[in-house]
Protein backbone atom coordinates (compact mmCIF):
# COMPACT_ATOMS: atom_id res chain seq x y z
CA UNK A 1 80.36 78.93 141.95
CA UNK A 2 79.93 77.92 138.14
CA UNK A 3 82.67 76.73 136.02
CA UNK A 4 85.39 79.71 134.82
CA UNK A 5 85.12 80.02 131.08
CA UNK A 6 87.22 82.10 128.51
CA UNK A 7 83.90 83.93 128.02
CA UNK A 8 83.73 84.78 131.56
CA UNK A 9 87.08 85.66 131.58
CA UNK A 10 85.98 88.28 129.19
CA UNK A 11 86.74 86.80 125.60
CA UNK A 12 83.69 85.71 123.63
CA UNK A 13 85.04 83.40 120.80
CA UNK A 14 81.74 82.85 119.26
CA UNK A 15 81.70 87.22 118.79
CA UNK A 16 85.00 86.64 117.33
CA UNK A 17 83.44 84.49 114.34
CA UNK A 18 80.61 87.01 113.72
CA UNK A 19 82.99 89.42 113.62
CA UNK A 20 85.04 87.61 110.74
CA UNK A 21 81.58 86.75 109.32
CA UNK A 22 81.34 90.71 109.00
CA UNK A 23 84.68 91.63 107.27
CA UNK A 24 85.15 88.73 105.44
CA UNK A 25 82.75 90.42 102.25
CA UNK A 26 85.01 93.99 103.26
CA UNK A 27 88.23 92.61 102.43
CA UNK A 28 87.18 90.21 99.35
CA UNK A 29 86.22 93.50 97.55
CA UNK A 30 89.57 94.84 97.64
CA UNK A 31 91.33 91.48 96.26
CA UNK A 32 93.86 92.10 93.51
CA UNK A 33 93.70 88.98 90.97
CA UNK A 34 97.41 87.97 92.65
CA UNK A 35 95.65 86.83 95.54
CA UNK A 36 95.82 83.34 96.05
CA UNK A 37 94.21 82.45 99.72
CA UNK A 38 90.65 83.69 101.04
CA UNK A 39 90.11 85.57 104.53
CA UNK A 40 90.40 83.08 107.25
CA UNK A 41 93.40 80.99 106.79
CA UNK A 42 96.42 80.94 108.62
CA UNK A 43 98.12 83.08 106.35
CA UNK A 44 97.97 84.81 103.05
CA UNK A 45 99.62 83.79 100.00
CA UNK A 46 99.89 86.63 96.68
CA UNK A 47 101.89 86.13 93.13
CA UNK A 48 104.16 88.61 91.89
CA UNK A 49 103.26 89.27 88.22
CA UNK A 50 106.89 88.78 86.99
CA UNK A 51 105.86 89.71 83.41
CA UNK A 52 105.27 93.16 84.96
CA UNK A 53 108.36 93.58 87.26
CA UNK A 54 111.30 91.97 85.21
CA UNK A 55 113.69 92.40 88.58
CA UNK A 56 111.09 93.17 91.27
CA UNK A 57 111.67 94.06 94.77
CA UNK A 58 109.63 94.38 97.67
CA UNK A 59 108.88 97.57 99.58
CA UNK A 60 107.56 97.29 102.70
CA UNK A 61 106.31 99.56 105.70
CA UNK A 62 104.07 99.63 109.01
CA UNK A 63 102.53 102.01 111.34
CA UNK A 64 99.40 103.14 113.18
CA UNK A 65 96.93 105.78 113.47
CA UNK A 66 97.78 107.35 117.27
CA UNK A 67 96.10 109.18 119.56
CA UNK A 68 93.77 109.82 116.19
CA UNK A 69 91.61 107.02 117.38
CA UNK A 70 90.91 109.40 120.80
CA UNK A 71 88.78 111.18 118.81
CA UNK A 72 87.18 108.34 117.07
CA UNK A 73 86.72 107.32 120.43
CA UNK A 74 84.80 110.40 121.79
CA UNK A 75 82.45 111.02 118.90
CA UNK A 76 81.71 107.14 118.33
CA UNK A 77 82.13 107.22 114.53
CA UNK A 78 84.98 104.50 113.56
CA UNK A 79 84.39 104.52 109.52
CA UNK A 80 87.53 106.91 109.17
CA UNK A 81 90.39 105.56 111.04
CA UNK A 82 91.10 102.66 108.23
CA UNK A 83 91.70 105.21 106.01
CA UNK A 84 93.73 106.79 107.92
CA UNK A 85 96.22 103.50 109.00
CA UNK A 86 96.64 102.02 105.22
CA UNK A 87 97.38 105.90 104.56
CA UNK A 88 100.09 105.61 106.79
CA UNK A 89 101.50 103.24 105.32
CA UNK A 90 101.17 103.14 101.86
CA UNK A 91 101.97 106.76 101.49
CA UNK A 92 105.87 105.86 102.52
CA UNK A 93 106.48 102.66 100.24
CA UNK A 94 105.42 105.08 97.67
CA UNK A 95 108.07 107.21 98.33
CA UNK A 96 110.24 104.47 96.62
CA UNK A 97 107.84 104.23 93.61
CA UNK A 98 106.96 101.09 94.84
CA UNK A 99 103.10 99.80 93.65
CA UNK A 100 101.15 98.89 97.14
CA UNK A 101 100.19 95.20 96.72
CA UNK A 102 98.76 94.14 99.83
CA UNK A 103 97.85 95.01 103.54
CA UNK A 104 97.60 93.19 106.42
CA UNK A 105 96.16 95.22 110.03
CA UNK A 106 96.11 94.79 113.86
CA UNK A 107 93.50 95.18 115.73
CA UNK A 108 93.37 95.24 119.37
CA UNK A 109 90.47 95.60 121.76
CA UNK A 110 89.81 94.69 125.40
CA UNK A 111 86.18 93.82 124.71
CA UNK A 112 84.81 93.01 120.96
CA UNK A 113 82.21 94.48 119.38
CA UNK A 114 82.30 93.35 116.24
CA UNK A 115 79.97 95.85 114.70
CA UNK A 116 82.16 98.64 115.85
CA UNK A 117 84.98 96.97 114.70
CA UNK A 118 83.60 96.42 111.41
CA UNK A 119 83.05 99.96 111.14
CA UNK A 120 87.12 99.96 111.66
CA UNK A 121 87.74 97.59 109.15
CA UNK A 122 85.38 98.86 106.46
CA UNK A 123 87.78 102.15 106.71
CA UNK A 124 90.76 99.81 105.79
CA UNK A 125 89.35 98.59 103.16
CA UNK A 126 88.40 102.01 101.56
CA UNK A 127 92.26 102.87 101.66
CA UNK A 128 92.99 99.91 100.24
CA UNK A 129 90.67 100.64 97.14
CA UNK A 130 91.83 103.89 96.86
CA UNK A 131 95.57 102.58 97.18
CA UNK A 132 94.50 99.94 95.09
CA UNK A 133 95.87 96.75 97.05
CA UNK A 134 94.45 93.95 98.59
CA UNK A 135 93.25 93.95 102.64
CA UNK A 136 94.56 90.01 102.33
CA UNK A 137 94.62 89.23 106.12
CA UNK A 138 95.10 90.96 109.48
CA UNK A 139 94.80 89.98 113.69
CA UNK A 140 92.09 90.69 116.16
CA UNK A 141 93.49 90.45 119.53
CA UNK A 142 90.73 90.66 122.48
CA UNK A 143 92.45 91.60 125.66
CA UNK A 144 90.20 91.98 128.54
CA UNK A 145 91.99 94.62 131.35
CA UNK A 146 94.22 96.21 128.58
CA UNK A 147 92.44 98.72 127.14
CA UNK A 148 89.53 100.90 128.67
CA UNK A 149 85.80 99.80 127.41
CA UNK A 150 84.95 100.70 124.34
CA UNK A 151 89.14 102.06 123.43
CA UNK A 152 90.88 100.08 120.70
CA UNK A 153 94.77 100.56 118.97
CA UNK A 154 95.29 99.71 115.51
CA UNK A 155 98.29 99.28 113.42
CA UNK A 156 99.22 98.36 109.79
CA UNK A 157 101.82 96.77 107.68
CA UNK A 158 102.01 96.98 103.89
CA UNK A 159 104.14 95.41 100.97
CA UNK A 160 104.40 96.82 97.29
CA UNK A 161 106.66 96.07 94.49
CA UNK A 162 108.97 98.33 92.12
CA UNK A 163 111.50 97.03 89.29
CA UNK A 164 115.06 97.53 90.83
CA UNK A 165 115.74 100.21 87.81
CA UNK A 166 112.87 102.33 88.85
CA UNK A 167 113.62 102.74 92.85
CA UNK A 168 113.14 106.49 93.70
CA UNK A 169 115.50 107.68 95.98
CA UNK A 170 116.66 111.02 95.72
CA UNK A 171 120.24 110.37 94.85
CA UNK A 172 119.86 112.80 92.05
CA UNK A 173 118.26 115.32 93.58
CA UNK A 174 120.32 118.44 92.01
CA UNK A 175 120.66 122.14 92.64
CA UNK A 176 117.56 124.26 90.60
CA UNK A 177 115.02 121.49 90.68
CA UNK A 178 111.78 122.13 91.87
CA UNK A 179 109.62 120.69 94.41
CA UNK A 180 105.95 120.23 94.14
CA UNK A 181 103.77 120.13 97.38
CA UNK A 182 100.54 118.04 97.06
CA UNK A 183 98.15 119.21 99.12
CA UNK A 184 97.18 117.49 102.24
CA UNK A 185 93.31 116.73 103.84
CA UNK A 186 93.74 118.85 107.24
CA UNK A 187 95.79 117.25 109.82
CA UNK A 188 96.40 114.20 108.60
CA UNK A 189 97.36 111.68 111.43
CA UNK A 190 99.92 113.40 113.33
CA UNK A 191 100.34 116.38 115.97
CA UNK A 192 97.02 114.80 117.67
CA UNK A 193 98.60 114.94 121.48
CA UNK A 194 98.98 118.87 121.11
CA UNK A 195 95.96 119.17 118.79
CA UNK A 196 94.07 117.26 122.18
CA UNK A 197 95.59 118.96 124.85
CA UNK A 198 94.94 122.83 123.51
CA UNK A 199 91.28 122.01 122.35
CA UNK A 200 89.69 119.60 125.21
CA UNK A 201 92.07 120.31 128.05
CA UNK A 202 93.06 123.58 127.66
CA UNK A 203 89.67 124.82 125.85
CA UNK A 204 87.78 122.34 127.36
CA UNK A 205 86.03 122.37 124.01
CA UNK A 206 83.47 119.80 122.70
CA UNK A 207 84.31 117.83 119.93
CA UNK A 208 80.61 118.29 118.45
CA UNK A 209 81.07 122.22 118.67
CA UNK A 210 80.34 123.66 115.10
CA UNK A 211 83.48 126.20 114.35
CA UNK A 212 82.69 128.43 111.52
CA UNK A 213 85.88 129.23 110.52
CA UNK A 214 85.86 125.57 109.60
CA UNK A 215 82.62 124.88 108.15
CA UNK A 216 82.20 121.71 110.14
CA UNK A 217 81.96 120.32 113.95
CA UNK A 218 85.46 120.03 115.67
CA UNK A 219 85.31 116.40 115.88
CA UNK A 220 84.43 116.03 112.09
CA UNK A 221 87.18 117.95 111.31
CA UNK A 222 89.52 116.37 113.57
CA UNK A 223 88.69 112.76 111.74
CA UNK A 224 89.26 114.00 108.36
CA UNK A 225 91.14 111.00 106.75
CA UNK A 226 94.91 111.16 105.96
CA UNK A 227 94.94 111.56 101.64
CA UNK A 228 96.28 108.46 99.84
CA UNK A 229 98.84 109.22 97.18
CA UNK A 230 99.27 106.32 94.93
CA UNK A 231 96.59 107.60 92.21
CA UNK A 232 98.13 111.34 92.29
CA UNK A 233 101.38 109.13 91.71
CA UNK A 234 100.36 106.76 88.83
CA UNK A 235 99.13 109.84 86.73
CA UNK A 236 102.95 110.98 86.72
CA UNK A 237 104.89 108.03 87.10
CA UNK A 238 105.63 107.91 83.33
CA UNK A 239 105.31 111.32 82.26
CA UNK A 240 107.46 113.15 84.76
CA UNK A 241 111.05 112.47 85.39
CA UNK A 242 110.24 111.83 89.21
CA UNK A 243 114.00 111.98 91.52
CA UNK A 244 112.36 112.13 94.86
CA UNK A 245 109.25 112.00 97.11
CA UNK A 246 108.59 112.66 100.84
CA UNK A 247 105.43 112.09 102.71
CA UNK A 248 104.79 114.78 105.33
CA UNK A 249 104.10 113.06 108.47
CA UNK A 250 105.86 113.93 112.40
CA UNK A 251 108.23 116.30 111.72
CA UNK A 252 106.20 118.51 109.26
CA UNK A 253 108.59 119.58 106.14
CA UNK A 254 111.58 119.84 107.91
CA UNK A 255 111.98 116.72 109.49
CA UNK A 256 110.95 114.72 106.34
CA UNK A 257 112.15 116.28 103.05
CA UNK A 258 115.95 116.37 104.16
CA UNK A 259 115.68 112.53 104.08
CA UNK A 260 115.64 111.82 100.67
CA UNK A 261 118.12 114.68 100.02
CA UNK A 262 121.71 113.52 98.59
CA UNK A 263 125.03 115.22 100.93
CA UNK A 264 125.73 118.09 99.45
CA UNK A 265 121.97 119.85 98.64
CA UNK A 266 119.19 121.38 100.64
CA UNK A 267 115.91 123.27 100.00
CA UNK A 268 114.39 126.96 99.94
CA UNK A 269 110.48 126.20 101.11
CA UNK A 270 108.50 129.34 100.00
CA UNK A 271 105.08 128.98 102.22
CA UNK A 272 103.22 131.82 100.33
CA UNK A 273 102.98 129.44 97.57
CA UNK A 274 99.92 128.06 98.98
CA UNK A 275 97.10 128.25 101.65
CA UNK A 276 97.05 125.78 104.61
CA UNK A 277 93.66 124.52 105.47
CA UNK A 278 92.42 127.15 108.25
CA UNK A 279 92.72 124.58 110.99
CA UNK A 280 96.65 125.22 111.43
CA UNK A 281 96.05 128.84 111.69
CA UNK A 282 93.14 127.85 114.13
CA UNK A 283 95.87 126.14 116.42
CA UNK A 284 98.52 128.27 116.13
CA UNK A 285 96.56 131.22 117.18
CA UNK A 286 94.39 129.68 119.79
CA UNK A 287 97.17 127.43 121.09
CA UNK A 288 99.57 130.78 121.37
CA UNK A 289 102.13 127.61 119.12
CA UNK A 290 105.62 128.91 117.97
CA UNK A 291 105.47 129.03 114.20
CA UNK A 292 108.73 126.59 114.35
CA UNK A 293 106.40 124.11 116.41
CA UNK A 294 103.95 124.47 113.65
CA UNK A 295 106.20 123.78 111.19
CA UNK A 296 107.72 120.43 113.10
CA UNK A 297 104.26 119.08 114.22
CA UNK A 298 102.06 119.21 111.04
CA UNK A 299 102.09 118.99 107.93
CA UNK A 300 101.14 122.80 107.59
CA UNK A 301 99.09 122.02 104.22
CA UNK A 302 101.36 119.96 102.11
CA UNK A 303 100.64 116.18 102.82
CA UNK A 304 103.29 114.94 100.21
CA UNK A 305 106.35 116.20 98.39
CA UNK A 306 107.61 115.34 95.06
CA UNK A 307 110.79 116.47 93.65
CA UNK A 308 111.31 117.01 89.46
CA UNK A 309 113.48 118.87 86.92
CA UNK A 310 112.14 122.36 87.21
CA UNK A 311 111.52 122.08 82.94
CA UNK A 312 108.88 119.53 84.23
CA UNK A 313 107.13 121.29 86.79
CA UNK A 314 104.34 123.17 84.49
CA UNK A 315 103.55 120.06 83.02
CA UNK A 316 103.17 118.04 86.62
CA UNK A 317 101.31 120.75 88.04
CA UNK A 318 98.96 120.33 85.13
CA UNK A 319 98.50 116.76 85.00
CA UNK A 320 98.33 116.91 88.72
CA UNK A 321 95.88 119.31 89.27
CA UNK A 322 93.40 117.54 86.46
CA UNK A 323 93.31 114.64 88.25
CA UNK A 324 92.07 115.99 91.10
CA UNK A 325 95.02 117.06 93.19
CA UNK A 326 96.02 120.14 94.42
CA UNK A 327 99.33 120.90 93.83
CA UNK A 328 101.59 123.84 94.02
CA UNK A 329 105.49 124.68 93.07
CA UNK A 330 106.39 124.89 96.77
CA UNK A 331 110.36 125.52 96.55
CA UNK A 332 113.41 124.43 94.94
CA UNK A 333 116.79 123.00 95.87
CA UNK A 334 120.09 124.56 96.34
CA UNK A 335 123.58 123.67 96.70
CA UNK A 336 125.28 123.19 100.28
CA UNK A 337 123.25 124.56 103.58
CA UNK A 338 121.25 121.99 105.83
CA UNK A 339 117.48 120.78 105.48
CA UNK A 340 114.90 123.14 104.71
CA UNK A 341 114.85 127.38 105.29
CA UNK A 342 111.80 128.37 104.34
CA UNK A 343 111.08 132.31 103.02
């Protein structure tokens, strides 16, 4: 018997440098001028521009994609899942007004193929240009045994910065303001365990079955990347009196707005204010779901919430809506009751 390698033992260090050899140019495009350190050191170094941030502090948040990447999995198309992770992420340190900096990822993998994994990582680097921080580092962990052939898990952590005077945090949220629903992509990254079990358990469906209703495959529509907020965000920032934001994630509406609600206020939701993309109404009907599991599983629609004087709304709405962004008057707030009713 030959000599037991690390190769052998299923780790191939030598596809581990090609790999870095394949992201390094992905993540250089997306450096910010703080960056300090290039891809391959043993950590990553960035400047705070204290000219810009007088009393700056640091925002920071992490999470993952989920049982998302099942579907990336199935129809062997990996370019959308970044997007989807720095989306994640980035979209609740904005809730805080904080300015995404930088991102760092995890990826894990039994087996590496880097080109497939590149494919993962160019992803992350399109949310990070269209977050508009640096991808200034990350992990690749190859664990032979721990994850099927061919699976992979990724998570993400970001940092951004806001002046201590310009934290958003809801604590004047007040009775008659209004709140503005931007709208969201599809499905955005959560609900995916039901959204799997009703259409390739229960259906036994295909994921390159062409639905009309939708316009596209299943599978196409199931990958549709999580929207990124921060741009929708700068074109307000300094023209809107901005008290609050929520990004729509588990939990739909309900479980996320109440969070940046002060004691003492809650919210009227009025959902004929705008039209959810057709594949909720797809699951609800074909899934038999409860409208209140609807409601407390997706995002139903409305990917991001931003709360505002209601003497500001027409002009947000407008400056909204030019830059690209749907965006409806969704509901308003009220004095006393709990969470969100919705009429």
């Amino acid at each position: 018997m030959d000599g037991l390698t690390y190769k052998k033992a299923g780790v191939d260090i030598d596809e581990g440098d090609r790999f870095i050899s394949l992201i390094s140019p992905l993540a250089k495009q997306t450096f910010r001028p703080e960056v300090i350190t290039g891809i391959g050191s043993f950590n990553a170094l960035f400047k705070l521009d204290t000219d810009k941030y007088r009393q700056p502090v640091l925002v920071s948040g992490t999470d993952g994609v989920g049982t998302k990447l099942k579907i990336a999995f199935v129809t062997d198309k990996h370019d959308t899942v970044g997007i989807d992770l720095v989306a994640m992420c980035v979209n609740d340190i904005l809730t805080s007004g904080a300015e995404p900096l930088f991102f760092l990822d995890y990826f894990a993998t039994g087996r590496l193929k880097p080109e497939k994994a590149a494919e993962v990582i160019k992803g992350i680097a399109e949310g990070c240009k269209q977050a508009g921080c640096s991808l200034i580092g990350g992990e690749t962990a190859e664990m032979p045994g721990f994850y099927p052939d061919g699976e992979y898990d990724l998570s993400g952590f970001a940092v951004g910065v806001v002046d201590k005077d310009k934290i958003i945090n809801g604590s004047d949220i007040n009775e008659g303001d209004v709140l503005i629903g931007l709208a969201s992509s599809g499905l955005h990254s959560n609900g995916y365990s039901l959204v799997r079990k009703l259409f390739f358990d229960v259906k036994k469906m295909d994921a390159s079955a062409y639905i009309s209703e939708l316009g596209t495959s299943l599978g196409e529509e199931l990958l549709k990347p999580t929207k990124i907020y921060v741009k929708a965000f700068n074109t307000i920032k300094d023209k809107i009196r901005v008290k609050g934001m929520a990004h729509i994630t588990g939990g739909g509406i309900s479980g996320n707005l109440p969070r940046i609600f002060p004691e003492g206020v809650s919210s009227i939701i009025n959902e004929r204010s705008w039209t959810p993309p057709p594949i909720f109404h797809i699951i609800k009907e074909m899934g038999k779901v409860p409208i209140d599991d609807m409601r407390m599983t997706f995002n139903m629609g409305i990917g991001y919430i931003i709360a505002i004087p209601e003497a500001e709304s027409k002009n947000a709405i407008s400056i909204l809506n030019a830059s690209g962004v749907d965006s409806f008057v969704i509901g308003n707030i009220e004095r006393g009751g709990q969470g969100v009713r919705y009429a």
